[in-house]
Protein backbone atom coordinates (compact mmCIF):
# COMPACT_ATOMS: atom_id res chain seq x y z
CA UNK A 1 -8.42 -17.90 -5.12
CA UNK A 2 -5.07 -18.91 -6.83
CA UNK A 3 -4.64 -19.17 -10.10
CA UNK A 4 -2.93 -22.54 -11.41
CA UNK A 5 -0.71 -22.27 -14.41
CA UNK A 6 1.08 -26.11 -15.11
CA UNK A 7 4.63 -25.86 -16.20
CA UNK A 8 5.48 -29.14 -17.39
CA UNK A 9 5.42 -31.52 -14.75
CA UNK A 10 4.99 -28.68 -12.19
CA UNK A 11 2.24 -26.55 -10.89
CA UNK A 12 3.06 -22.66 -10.25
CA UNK A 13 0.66 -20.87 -8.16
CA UNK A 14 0.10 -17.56 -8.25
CA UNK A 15 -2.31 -15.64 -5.82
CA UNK A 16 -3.35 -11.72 -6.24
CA UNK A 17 -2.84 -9.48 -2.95
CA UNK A 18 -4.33 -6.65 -4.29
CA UNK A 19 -1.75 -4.57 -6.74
CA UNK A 20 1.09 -7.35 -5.26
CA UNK A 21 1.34 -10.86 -6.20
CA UNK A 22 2.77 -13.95 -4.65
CA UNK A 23 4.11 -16.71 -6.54
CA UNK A 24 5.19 -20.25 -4.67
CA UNK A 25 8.18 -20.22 -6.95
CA UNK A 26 10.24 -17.93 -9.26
CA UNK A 27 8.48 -16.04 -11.92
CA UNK A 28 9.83 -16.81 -15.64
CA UNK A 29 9.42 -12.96 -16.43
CA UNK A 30 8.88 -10.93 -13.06
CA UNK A 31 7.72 -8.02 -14.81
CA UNK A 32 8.78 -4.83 -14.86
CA UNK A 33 9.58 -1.98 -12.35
CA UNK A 34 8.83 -4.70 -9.27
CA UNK A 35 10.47 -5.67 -6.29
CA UNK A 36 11.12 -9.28 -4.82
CA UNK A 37 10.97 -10.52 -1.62
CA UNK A 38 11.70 -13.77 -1.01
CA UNK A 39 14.34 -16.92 0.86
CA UNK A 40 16.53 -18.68 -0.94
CA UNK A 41 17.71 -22.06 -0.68
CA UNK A 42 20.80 -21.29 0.78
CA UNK A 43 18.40 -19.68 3.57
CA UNK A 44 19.58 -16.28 2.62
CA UNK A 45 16.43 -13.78 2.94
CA UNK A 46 16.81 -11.04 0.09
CA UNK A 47 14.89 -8.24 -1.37
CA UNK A 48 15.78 -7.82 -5.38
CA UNK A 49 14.69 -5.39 -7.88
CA UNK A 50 13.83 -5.81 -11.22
CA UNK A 51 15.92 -9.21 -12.11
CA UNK A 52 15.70 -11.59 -9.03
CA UNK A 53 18.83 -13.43 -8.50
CA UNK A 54 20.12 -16.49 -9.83
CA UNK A 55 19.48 -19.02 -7.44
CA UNK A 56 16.25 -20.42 -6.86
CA UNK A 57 13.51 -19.35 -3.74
CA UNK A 58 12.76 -22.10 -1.72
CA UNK A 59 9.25 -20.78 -0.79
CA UNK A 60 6.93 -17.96 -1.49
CA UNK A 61 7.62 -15.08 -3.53
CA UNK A 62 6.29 -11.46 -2.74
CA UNK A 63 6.21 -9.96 -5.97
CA UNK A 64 5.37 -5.52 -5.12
CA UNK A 65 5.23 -2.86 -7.82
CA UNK A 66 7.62 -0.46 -7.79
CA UNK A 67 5.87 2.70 -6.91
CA UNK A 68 3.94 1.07 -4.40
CA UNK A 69 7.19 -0.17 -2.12
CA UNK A 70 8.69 3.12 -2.95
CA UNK A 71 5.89 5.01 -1.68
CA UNK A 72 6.24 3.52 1.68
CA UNK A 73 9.83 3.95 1.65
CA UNK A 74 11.02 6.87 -0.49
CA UNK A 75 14.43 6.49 0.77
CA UNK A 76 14.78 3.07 -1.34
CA UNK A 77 14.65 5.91 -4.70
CA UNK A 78 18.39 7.13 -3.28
CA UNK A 79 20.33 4.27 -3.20
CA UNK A 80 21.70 1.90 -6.00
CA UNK A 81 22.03 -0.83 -3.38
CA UNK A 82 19.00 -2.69 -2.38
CA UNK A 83 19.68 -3.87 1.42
CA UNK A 84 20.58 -7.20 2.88
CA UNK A 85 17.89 -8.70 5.03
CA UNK A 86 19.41 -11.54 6.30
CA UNK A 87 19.79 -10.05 10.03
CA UNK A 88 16.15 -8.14 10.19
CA UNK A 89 13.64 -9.76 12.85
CA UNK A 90 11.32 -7.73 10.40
CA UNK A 91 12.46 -9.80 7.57
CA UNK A 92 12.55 -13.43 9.18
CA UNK A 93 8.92 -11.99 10.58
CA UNK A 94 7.38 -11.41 6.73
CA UNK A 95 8.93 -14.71 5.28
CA UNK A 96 6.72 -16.50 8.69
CA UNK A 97 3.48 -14.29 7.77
CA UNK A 98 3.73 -15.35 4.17
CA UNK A 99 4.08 -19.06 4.65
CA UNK A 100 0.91 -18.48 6.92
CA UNK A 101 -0.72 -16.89 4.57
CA UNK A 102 -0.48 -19.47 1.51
CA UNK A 103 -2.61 -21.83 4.14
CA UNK A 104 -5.38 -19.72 4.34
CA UNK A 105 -5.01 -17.73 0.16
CA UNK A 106 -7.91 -20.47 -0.85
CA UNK A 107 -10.41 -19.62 1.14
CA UNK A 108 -10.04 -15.51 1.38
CA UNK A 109 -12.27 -13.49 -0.48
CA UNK A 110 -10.87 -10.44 -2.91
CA UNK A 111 -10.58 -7.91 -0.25
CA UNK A 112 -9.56 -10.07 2.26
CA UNK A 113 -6.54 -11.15 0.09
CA UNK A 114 -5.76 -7.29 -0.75
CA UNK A 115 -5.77 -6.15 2.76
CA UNK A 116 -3.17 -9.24 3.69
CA UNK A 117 -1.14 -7.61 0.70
CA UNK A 118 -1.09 -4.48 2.71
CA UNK A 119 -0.08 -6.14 5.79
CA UNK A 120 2.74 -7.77 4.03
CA UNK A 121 3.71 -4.76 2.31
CA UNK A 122 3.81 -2.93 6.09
CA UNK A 123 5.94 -5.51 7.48
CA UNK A 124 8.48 -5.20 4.26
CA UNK A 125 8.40 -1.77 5.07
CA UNK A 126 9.22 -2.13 8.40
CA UNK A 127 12.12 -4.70 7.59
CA UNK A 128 13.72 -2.39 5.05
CA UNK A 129 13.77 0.94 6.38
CA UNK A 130 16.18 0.23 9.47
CA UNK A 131 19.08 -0.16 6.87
CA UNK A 132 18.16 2.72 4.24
CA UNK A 133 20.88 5.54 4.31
CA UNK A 134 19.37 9.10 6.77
CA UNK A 135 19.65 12.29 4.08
CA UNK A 136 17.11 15.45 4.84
CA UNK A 137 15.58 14.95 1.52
CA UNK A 138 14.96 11.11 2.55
CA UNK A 139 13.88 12.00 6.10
CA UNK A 140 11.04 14.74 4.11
CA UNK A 141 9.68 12.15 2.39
CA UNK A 142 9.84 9.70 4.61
CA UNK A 143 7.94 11.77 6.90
CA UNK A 144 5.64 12.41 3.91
CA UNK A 145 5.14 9.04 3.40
CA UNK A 146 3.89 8.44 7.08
CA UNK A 147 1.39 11.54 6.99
CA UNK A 148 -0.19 10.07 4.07
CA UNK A 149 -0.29 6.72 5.87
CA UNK A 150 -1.43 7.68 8.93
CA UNK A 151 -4.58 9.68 7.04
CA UNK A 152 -6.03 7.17 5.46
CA UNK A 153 -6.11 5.17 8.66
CA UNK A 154 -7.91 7.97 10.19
CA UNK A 155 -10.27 8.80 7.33
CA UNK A 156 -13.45 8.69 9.38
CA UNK A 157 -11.93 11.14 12.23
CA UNK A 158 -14.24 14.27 12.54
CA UNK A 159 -10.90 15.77 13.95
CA UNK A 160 -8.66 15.00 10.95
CA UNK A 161 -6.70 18.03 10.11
CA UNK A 162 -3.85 19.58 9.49
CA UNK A 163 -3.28 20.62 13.10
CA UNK A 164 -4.44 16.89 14.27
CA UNK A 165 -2.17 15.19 11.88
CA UNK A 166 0.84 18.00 12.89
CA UNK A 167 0.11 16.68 16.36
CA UNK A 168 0.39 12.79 16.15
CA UNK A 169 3.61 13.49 13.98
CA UNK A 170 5.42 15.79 16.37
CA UNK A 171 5.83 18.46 14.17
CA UNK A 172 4.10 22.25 14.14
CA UNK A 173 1.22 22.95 11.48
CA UNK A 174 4.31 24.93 9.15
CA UNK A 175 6.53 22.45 9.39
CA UNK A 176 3.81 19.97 7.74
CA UNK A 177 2.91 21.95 5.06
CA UNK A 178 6.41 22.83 4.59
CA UNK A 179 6.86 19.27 4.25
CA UNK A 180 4.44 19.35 1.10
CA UNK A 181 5.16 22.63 -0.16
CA UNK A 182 7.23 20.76 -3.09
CA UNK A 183 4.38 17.54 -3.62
CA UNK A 184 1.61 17.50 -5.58
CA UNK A 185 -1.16 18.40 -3.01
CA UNK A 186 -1.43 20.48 0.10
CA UNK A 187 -2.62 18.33 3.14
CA UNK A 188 -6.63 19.48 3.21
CA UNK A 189 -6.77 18.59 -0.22
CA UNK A 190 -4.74 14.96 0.48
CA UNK A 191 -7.53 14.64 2.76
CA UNK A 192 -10.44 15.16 0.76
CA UNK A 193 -9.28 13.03 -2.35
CA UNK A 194 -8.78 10.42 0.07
CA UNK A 195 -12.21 10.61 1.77
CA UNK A 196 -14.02 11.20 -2.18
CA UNK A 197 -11.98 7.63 -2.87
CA UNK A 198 -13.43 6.05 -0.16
CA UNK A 199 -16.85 7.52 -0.95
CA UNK A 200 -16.62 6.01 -4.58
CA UNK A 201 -15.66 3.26 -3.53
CA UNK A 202 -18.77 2.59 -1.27
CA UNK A 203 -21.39 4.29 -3.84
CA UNK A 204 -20.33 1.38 -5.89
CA UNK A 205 -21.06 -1.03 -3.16
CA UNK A 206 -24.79 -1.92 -3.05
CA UNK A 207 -24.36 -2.62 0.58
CA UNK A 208 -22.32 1.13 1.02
CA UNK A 209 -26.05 2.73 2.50
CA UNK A 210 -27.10 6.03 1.10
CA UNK A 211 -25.16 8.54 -0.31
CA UNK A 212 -25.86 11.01 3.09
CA UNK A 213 -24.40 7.98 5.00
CA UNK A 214 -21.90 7.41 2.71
CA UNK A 215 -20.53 10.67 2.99
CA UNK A 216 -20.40 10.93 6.99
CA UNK A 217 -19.08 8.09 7.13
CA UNK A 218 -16.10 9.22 5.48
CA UNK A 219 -15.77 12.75 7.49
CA UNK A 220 -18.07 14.81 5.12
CA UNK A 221 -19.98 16.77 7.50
CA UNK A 222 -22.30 18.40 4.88
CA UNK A 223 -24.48 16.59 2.14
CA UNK A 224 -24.73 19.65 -0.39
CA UNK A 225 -20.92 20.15 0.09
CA UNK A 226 -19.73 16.62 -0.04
CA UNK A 227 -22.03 16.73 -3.55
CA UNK A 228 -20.29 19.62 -5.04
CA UNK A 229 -16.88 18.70 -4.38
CA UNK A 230 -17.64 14.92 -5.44
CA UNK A 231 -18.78 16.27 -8.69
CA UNK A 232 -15.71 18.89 -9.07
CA UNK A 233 -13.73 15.78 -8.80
CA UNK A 234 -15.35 13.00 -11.12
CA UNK A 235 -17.45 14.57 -12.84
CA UNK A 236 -20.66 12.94 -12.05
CA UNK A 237 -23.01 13.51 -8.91
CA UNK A 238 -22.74 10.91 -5.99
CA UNK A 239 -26.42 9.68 -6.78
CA UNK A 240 -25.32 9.31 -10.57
CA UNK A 241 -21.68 7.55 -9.81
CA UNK A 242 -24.32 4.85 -7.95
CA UNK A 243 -26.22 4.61 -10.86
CA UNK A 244 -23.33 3.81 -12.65
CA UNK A 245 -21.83 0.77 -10.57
């Protein structure tokens, strides 16, 4: 559901999609460390950072933290010079999918507003990354950026893995751990703290099922296992993480 703030003679709605926000008209104070999507009235389609430009958006506003947007498309870190739109299919796309989705923001639920963030954010991705600069440190992450993508979409695979995921990305098993050599996590462990999210996440459902179902549902193959490394990680058995919800 939107939430109504009155500005004068005005009425500014602003809708949560998730971690993004959209706003059917400019923000006063954007926030910091965001990106803006939006069209203005001189039918220009433009993607801003931090201070959105001076003239006024005609329609909806896509308002995305920075780290999420940059996540998607690490390139976007390496240049001072946040692309022109105006010419993108994928752009003209998004600004179509947005004014679609104002009709129906009223009657989504929580998650069903969140996952049309995620579209949204997809198709911004996909309308950006045409026009970002090619350097071997941008095409790394880049490619990072899709791994990690393209695991949590296939989170419940028994056959995720680091020779799977090599696989779908055209690239030998070295050559994706090379890729991750300088990140935070290796791949199998990428893996697993994405498949112990998703586990929390159910055990604080009351409709996730039990905590055996929970976990094979999710690509844990092994109750006492999934139990030891869900505790290594939180802190807390699964059984008292449900307690706790």
């Amino acid at each position: 559901m939107p939430e109504t703030v009155l500005d004068g003679a005005s009425t500014t709605g602003r809708w949560a999609l998730g971690d993004l926000a959209l706003v059917d008209r400019r923000l006063a104070d954007p926030g910091d460390e965001v990106f803006g999507f939006e069209l203005t009235a001189s039918g220009e389609i433009v993607l801003w950072s931090d201070r959105p430009p001076v003239e006024e958006a005609t329609g909806h506003t896509l308002v995305v933290p920075r780290s999420r947007l940059l996540a998607l498309c690490p390139r976007l870190a390496e240049t001072d010079h946040v692309p022109g739109l105006q010419s993108s299919p994928g752009a003209r796309l998004l600004v179509r999918y947005l004014d679609a989705l104002v009709a129906e923001l009223s009657v989504l639920t929580e998650t069903e507003a969140a996952s049309a963030g995620e579209a949204a954010l997809e198709l911004l991705r996909a309308a950006i990354e045409p026009s970002m600069p090619e350097t071997r440190d941008a095409r790394r992450a880049q490619i990072r950026a899709d791994v990690r993508r393209y695991i949590r979409r296939h989170l419940r695979d028994d056959d995720l893995s680091p020779e799977s995921i090599a696989r779908a990305h055209a690239v030998s098993v070295r050559t994706l751990h090379a890729l991750f050599e300088d990140s935070d996590e290796s791949v199998a462990r990428l893996v697993r703290r994405e498949r112990l999210a998703r586990c929390l996440e159910d055990l604080r459902r009351p409709t996730g099922g039990s905590v055996t179902e929970i976990a094979f549902r999710w690509g844990f193959r092994d109750a006492a296992h999934f139990a030891r490394v869900f505790k290594r990680a939180y802190g807390q058995s699964p059984s008292d993480a449900r307690a706790a919800a």
